[in-house]
Protein backbone atom coordinates (compact mmCIF):
# COMPACT_ATOMS: atom_id res chain seq x y z
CA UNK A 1 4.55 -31.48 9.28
CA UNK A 2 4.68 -29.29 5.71
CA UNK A 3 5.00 -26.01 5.81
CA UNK A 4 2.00 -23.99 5.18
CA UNK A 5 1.99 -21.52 2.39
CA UNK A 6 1.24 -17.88 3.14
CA UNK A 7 1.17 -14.95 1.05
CA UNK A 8 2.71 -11.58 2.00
CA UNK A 9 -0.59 -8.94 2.98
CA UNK A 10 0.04 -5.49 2.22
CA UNK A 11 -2.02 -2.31 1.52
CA UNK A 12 -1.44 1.01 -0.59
CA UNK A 13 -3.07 3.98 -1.36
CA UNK A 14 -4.50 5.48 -4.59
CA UNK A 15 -4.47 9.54 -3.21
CA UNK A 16 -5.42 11.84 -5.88
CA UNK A 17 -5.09 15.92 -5.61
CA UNK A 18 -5.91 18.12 -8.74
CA UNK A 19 -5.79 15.49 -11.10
CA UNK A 20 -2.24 13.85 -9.94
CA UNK A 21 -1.33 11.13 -7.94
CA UNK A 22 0.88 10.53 -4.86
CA UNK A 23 3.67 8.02 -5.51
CA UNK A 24 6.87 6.78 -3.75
CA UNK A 25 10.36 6.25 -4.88
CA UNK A 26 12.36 3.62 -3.17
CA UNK A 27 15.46 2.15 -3.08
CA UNK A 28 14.67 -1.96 -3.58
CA UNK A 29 16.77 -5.01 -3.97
CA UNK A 30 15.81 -4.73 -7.94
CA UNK A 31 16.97 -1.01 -7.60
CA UNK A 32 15.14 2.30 -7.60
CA UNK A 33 10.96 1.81 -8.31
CA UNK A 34 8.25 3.46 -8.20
CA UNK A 35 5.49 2.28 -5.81
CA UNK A 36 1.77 3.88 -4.52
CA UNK A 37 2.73 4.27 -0.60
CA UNK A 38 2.64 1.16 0.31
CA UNK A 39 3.58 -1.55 2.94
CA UNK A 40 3.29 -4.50 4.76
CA UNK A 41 0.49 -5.22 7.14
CA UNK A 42 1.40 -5.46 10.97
CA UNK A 43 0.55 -7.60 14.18
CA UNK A 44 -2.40 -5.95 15.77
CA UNK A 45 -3.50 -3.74 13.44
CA UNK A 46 -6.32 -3.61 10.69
CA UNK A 47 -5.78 -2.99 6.97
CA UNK A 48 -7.18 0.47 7.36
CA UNK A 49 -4.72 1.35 9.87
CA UNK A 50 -1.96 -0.07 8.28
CA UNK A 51 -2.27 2.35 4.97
CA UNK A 52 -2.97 5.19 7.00
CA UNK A 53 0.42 4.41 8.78
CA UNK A 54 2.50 3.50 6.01
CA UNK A 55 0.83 6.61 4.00
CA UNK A 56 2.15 8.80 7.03
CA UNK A 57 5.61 6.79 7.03
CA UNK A 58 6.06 7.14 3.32
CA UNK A 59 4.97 10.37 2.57
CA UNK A 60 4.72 12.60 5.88
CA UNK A 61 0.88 13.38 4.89
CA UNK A 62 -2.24 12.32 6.78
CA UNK A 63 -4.64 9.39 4.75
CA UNK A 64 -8.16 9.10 5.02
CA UNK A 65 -9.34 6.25 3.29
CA UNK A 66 -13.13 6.13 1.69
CA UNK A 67 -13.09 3.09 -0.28
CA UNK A 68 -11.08 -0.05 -1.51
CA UNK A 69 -10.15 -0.20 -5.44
CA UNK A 70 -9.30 -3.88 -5.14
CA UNK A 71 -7.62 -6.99 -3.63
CA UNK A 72 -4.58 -7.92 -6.44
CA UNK A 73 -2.87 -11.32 -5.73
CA UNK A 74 0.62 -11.03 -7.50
CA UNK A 75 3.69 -13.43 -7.95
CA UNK A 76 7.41 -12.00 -7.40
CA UNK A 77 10.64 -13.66 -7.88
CA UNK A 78 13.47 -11.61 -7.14
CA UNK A 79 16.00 -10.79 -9.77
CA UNK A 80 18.87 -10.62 -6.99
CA UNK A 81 17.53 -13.54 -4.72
CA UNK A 82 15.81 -15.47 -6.96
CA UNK A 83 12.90 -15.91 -3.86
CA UNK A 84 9.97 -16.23 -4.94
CA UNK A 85 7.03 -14.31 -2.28
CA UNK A 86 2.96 -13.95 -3.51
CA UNK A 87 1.32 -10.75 -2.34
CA UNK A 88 -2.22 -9.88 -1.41
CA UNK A 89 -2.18 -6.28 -2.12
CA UNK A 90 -5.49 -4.27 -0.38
CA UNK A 91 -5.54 -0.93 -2.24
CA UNK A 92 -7.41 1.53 -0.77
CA UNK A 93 -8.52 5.39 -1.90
CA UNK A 94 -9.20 8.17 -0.21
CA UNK A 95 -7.62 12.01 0.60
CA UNK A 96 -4.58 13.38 1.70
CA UNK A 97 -5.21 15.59 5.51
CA UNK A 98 -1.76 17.37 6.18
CA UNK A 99 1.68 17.21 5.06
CA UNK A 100 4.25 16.88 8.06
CA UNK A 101 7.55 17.83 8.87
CA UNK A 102 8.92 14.39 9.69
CA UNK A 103 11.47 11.75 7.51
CA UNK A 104 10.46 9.19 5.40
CA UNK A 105 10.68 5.96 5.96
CA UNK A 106 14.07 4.43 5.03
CA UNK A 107 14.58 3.46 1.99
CA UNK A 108 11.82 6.01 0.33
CA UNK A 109 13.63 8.39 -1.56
CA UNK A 110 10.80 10.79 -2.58
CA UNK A 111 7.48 11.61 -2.80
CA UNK A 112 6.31 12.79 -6.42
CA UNK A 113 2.92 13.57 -7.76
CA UNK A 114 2.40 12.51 -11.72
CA UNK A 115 -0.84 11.86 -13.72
CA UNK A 116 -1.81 8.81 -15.16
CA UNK A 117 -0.14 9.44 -18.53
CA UNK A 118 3.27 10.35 -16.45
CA UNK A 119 2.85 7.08 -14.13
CA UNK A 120 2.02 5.25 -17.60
CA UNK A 121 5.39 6.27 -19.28
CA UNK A 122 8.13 5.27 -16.35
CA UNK A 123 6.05 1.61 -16.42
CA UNK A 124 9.54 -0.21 -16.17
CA UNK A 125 10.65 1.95 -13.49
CA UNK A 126 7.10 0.26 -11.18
CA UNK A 127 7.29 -1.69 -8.16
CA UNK A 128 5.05 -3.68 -10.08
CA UNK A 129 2.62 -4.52 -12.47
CA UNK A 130 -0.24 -3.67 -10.21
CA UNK A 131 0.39 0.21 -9.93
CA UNK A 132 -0.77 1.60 -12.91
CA UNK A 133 -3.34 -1.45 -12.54
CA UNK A 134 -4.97 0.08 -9.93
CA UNK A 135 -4.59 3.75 -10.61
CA UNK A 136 -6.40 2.91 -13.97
CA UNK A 137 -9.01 0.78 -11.97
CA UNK A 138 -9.88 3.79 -9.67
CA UNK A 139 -10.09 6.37 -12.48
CA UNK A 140 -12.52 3.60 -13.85
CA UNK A 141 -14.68 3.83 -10.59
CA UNK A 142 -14.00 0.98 -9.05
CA UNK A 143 -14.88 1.16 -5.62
CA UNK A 144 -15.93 -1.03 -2.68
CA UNK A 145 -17.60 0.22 0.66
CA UNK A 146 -15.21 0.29 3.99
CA UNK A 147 -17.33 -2.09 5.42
CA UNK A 148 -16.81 -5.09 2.87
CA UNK A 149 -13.74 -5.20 5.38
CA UNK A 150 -14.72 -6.54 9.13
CA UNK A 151 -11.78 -6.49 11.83
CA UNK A 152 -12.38 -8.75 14.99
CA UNK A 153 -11.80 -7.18 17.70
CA UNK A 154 -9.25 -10.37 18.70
CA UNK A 155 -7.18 -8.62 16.17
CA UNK A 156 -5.87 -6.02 18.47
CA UNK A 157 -3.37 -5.78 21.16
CA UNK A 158 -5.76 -4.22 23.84
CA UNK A 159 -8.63 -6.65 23.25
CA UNK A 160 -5.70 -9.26 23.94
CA UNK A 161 -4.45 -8.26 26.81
CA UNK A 162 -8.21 -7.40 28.61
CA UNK A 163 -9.02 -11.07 27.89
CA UNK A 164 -5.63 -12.61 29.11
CA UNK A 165 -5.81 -10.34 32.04
């Protein structure tokens, strides 16, 4: 039987404060980048809790998102593996809560806040193509109402384990 072809979901957030946004730097396998906080979607979860938790993991400060920007579908090959992996990228806005004493997730460096024009001019230092893309698209107004995005219950642990038991 073939293998079936998935794409990689992840989600990020677009969290603007006084005109400046809050961005990552991480170490990667195609060196240091610049990223929205950002991450990969877990078991059990839905895609608003995943970028409030990788928010929190990334940048120590409480997300509350209000809206989705857009759903990007991007192409990566790796310049050290040469692996090629296709994202679905959920990017989601909304406002920071608190800041809290806690590490970063490995790998993240730093958290900086820069304006469009500062994100613009370290382009070839991005994660990818898709950051400024969607900074740009939410200072555009691009926005989509949380409920465009339905979770089934089936989706979480507890409502497995109730109905196995």
């Amino acid at each position: 039987m073939p293998r079936i072809w998935k794409p990689s979901v992840t989600v990020a957030a677009i969290v603007e404060k006084d005109g400046k946004f809050l961005l990552i730097e991480e170490e990667t396998s195609d060196g240091i980048r610049i990223n929205q906080p950002a991450g990969h979607l877990d078991p059990y979860e839905s895609l608003e809790q995943a970028v409030i938790r990788e928010t929190l993991e990334e940048t120590a400060y409480d997300f509350t998102p209000t809206a989705l920007v857009g759903m990007y579908m991007s192409r990566y090959t790796s310049n050290r593996t040469g692996e090629e992996v296709t994202y679905l990228r959920f990017t989601f806005c909304g406002y920071p809560g608190a800041q809290h004493d806690r590490p970063l997730d490995e790998g993240i460096l730093r958290t900086m806040w820069l304006t469009r024009d500062e994100l613009a001019a370290c382009a070839d230092r991005h994660r990818s193509p898709t950051v400024l893309q969607c900074v740009d698209e939410y200072l555009e107004g691009r926005r989509a109402p949380l409920a465009l995005i339905q979770t089934h219950a089936s989706v979480y642990k507890e409502a497995i384990s109730t109905a196995n038991g």
